[in-house]
N, C-alpha and C. Protein backbone atom coordinates (compact mmCIF):
# COMPACT_ATOMS: atom_id res chain seq x y z
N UNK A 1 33.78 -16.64 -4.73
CA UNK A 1 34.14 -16.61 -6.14
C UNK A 1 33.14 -15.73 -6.90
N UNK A 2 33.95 -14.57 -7.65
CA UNK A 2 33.03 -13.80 -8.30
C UNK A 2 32.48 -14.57 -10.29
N UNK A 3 31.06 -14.57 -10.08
CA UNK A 3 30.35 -15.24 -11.29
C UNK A 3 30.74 -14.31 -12.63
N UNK A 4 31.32 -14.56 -13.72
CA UNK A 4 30.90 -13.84 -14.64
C UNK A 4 29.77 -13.19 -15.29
N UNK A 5 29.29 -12.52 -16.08
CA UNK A 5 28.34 -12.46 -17.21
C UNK A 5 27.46 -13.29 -17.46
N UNK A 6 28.08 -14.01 -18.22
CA UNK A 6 27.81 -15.19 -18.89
C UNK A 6 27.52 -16.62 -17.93
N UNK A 7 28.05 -16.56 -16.72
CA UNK A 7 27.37 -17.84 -15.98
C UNK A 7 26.29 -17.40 -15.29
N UNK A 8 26.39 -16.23 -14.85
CA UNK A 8 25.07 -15.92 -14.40
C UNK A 8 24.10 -15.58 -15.34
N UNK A 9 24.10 -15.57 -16.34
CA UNK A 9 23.14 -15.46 -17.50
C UNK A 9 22.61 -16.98 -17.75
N UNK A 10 23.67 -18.02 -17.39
CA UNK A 10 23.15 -19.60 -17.37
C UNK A 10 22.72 -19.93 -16.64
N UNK A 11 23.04 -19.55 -15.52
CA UNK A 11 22.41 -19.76 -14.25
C UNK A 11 21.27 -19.75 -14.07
N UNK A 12 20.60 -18.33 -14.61
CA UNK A 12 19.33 -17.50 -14.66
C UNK A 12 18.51 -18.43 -15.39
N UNK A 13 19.12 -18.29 -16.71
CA UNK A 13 18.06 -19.22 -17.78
C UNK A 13 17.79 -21.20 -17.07
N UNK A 14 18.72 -21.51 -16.54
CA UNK A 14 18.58 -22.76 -15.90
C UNK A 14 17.25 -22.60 -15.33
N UNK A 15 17.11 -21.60 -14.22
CA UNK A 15 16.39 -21.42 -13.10
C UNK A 15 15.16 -21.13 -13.93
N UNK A 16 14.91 -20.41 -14.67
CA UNK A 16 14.04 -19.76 -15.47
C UNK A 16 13.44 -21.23 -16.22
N UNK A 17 14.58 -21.81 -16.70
CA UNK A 17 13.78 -23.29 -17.70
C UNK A 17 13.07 -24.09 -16.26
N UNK A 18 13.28 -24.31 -15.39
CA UNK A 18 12.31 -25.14 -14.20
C UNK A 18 11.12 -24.61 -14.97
N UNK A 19 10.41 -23.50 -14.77
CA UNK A 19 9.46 -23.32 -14.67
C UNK A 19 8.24 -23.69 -16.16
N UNK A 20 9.40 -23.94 -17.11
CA UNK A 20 9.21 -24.50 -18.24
C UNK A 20 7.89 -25.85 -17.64
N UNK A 21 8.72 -26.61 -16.90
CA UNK A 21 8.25 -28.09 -16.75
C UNK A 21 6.89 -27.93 -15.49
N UNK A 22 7.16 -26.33 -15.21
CA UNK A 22 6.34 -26.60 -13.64
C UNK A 22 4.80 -25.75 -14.59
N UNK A 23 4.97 -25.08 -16.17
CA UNK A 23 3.89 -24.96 -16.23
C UNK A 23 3.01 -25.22 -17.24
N UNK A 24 4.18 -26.66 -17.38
CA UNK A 24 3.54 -27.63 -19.00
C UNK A 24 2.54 -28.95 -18.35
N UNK A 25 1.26 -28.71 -18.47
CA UNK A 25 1.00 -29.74 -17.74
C UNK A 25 0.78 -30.94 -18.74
N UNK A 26 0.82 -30.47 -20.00
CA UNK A 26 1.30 -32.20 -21.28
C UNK A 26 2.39 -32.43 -20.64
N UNK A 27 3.34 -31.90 -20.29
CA UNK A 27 4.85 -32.26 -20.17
C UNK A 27 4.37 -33.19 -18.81
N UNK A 28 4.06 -32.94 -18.25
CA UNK A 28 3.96 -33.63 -16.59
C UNK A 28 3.29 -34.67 -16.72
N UNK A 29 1.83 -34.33 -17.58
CA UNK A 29 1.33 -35.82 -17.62
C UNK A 29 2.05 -37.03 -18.81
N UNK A 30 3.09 -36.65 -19.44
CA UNK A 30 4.02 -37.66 -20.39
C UNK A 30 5.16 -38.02 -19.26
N UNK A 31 5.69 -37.13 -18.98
CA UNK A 31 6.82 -37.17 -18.02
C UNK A 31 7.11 -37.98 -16.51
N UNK A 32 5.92 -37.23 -16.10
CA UNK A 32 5.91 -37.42 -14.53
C UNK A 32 4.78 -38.22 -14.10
N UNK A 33 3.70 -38.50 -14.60
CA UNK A 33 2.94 -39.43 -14.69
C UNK A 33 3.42 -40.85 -15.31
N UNK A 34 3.45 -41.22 -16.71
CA UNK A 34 3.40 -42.01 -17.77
C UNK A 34 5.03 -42.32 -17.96
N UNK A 35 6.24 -41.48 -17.40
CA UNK A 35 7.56 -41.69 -17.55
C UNK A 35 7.89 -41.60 -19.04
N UNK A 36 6.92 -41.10 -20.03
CA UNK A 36 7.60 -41.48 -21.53
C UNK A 36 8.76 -40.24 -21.62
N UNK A 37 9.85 -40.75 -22.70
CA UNK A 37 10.80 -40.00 -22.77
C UNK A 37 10.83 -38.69 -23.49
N UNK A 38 11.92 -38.37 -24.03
CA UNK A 38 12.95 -38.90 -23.60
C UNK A 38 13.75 -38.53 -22.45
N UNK A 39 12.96 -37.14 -21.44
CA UNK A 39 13.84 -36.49 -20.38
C UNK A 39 13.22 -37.25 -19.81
N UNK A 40 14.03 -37.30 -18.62
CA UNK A 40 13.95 -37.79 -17.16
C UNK A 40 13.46 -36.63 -16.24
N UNK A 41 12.44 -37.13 -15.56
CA UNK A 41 12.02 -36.10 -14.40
C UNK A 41 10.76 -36.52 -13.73
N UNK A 42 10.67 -36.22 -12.96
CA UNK A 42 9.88 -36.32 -11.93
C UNK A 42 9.04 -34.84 -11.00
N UNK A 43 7.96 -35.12 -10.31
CA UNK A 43 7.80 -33.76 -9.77
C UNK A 43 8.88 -32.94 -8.65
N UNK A 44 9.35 -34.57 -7.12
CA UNK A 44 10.14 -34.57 -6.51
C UNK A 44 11.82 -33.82 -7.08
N UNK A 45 11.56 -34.03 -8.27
CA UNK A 45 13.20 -34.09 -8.43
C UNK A 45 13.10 -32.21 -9.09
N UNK A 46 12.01 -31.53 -9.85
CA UNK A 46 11.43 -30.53 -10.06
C UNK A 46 11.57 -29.80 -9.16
N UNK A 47 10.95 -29.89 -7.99
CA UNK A 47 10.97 -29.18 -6.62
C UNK A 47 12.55 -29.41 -5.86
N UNK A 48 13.28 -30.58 -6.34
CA UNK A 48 14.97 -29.95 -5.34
C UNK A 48 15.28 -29.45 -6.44
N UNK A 49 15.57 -29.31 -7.70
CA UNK A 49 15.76 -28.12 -8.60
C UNK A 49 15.33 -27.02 -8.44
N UNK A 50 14.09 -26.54 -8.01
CA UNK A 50 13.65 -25.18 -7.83
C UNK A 50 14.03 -24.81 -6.58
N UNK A 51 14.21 -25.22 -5.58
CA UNK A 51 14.71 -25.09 -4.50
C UNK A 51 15.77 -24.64 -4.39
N UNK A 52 16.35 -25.66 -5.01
CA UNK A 52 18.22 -25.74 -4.97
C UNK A 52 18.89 -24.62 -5.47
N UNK A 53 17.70 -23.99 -6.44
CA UNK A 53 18.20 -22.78 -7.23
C UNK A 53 17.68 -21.41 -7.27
N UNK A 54 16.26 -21.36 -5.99
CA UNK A 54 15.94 -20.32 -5.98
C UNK A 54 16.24 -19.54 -4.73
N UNK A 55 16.56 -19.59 -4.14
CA UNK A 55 16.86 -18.75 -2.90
C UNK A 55 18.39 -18.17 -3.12
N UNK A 56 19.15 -19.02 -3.27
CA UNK A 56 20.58 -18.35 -3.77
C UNK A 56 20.34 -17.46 -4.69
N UNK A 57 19.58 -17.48 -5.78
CA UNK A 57 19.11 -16.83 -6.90
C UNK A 57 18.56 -15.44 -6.27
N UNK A 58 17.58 -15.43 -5.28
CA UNK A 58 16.71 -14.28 -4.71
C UNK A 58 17.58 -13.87 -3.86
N UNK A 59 18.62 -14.22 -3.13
CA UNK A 59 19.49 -13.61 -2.39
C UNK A 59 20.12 -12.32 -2.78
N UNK A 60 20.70 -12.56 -4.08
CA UNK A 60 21.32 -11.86 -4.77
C UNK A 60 20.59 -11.90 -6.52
N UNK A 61 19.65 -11.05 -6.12
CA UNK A 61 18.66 -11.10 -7.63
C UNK A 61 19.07 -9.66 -8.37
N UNK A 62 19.71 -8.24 -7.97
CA UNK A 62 20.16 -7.59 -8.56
C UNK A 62 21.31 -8.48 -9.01
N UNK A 63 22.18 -9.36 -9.07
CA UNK A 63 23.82 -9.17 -9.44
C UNK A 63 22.74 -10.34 -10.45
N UNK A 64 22.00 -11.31 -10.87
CA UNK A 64 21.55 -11.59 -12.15
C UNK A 64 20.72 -10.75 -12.62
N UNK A 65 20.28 -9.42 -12.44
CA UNK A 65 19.90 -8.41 -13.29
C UNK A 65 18.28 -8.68 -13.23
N UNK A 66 17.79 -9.47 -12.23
CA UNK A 66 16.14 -9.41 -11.79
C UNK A 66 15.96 -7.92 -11.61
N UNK A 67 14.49 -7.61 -11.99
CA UNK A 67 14.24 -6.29 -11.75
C UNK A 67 13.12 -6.42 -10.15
N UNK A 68 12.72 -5.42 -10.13
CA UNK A 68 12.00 -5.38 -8.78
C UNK A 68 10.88 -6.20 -8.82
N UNK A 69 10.22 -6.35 -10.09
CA UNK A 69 8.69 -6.57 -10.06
C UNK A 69 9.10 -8.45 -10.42
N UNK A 70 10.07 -8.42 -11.23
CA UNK A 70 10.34 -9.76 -11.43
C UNK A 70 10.76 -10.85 -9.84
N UNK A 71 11.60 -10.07 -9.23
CA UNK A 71 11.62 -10.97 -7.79
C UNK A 71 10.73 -10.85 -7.29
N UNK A 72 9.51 -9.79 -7.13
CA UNK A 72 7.97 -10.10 -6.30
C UNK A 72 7.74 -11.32 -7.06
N UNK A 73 7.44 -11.49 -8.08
CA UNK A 73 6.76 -12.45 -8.69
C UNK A 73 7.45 -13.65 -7.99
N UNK A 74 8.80 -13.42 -8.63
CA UNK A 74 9.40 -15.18 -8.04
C UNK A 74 9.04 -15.64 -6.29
N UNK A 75 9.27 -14.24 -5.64
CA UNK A 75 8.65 -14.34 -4.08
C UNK A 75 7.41 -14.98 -4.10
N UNK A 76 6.31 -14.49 -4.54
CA UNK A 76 5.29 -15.28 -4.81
C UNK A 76 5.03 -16.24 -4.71
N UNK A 77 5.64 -16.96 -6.22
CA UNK A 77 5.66 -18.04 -6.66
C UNK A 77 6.26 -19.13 -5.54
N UNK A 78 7.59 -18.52 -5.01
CA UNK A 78 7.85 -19.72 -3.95
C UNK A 78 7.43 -20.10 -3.08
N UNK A 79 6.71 -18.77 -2.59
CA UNK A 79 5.75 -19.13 -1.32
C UNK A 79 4.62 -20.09 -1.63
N UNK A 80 4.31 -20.18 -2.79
CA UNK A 80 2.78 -21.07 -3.46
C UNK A 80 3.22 -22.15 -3.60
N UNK A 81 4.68 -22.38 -3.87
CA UNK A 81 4.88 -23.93 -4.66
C UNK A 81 5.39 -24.28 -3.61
N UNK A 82 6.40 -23.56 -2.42
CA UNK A 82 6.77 -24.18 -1.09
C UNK A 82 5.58 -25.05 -0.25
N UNK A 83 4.00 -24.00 -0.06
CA UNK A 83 3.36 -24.43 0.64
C UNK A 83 2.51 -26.16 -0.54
N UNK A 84 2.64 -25.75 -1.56
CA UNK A 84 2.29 -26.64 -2.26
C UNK A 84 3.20 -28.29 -2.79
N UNK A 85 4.12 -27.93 -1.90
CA UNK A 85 5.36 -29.17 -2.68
C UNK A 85 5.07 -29.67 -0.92
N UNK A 86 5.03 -28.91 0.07
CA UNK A 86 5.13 -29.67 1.00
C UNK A 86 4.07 -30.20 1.60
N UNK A 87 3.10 -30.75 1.03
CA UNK A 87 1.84 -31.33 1.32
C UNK A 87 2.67 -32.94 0.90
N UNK A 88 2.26 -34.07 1.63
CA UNK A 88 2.91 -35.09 1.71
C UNK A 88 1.66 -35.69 1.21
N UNK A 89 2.42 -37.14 0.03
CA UNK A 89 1.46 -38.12 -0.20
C UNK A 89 0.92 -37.57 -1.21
N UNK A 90 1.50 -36.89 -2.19
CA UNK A 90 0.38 -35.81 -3.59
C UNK A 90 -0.15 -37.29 -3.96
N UNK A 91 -1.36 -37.37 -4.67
CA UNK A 91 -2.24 -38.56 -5.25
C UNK A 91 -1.40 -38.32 -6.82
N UNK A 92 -1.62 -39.55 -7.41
CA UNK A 92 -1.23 -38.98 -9.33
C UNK A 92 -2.18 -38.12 -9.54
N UNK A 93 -3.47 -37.67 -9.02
CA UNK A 93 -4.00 -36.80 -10.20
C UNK A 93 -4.16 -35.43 -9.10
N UNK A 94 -2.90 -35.02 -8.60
CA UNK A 94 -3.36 -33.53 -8.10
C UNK A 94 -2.60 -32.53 -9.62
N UNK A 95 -2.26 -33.32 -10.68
CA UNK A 95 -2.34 -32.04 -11.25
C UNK A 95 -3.74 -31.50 -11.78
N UNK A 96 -4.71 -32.41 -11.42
CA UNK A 96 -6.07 -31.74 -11.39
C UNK A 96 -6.85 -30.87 -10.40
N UNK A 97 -5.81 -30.68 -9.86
CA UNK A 97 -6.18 -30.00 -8.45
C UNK A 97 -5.99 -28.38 -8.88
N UNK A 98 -7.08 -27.68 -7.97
CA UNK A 98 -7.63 -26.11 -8.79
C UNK A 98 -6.18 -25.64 -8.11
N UNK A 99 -5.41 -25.88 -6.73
CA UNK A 99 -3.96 -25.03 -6.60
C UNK A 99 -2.92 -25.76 -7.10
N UNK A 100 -2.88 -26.26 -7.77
CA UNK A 100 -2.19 -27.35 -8.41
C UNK A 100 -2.42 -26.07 -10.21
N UNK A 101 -3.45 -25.94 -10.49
CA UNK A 101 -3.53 -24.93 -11.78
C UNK A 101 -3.37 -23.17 -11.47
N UNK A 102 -3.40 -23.41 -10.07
CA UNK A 102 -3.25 -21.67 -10.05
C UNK A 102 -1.77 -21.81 -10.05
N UNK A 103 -0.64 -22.29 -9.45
CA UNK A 103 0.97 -22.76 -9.13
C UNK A 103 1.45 -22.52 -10.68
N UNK A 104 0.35 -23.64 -12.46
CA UNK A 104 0.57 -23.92 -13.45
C UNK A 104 0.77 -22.12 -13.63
N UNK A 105 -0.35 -21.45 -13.48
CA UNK A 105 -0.74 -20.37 -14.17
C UNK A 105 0.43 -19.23 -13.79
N UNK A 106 1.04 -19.31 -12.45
CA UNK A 106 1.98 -18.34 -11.82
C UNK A 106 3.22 -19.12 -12.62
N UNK A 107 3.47 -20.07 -12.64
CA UNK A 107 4.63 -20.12 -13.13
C UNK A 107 4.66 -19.45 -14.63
N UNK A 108 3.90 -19.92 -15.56
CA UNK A 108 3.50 -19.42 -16.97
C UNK A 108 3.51 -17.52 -16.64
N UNK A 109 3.08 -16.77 -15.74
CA UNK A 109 3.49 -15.50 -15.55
C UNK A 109 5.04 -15.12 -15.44
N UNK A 110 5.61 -16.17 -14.53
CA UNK A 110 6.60 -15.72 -14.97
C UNK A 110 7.71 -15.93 -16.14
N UNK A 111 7.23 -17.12 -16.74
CA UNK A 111 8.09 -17.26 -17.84
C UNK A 111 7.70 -15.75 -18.90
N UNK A 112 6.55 -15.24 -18.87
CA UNK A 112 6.29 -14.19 -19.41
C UNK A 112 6.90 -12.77 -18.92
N UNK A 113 6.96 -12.79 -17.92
CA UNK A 113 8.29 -11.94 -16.98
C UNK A 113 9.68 -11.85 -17.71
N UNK A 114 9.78 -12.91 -17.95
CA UNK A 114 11.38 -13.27 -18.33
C UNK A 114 11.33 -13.07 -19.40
N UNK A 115 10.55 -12.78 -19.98
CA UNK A 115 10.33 -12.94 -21.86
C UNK A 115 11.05 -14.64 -22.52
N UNK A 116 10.89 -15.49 -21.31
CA UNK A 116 11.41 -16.97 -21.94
C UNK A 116 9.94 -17.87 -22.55
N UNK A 117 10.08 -17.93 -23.78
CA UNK A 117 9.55 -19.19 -24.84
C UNK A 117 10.25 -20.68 -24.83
């Protein structure tokens, strides 16, 4: 099924908002720590969202209009948060953890990539 315009423009920004949550770390410690509302989320559930949506995404990153330098980045990034999501048993406080803030800081690059606020 061929995507329109416009869903792949939602698509994009979907994929693009993950990184919203992966490089707010108030958001994580209200959220994903402390559970206060009003979104629902978790880190687990963060990572099958980014998952779920980035490789299909990088498959075909010209037909959503990624430029070259923008999929290095996302390449990057997955390789850091892959090797970093699959460490088993995270403690509550690895968002104090120094690759735990370099992961914060790459994601925040690319929301700057994207020109998304």
């Amino acid at each position: 099924m061929q995507l329109s315009d416009k869903d792949k423009r939602q698509i994009l920004e979907g994929f693009i908002d993950i990184f919203t949550r992966i490089s707010n770390k108030e958001y994580q410690k209200r959220i994903w720590l402390k559970g206060e509302g009003p979104e629902v989320d978790d880190f687990d559930d963060t990572v099958c969202d980014f998952f779920g949506e980035c490789d299909p995404i990088l498959e075909n990153y010209k037909n959503f209009e990624i430029t070259d330098n923008q999929y290095e980045l996302l390449i990057k990034f997955r390789d850091e948060f892959r090797n970093f999501s699959n460490k088993r048993n995270l403690p509550p406080d690895f968002l104090d953890f120094l690759e735990w803030g370099k992961i914060t800081k790459m994601a925040k690059d690319v929301l700057k990539a994207f020109n998304y606020h």
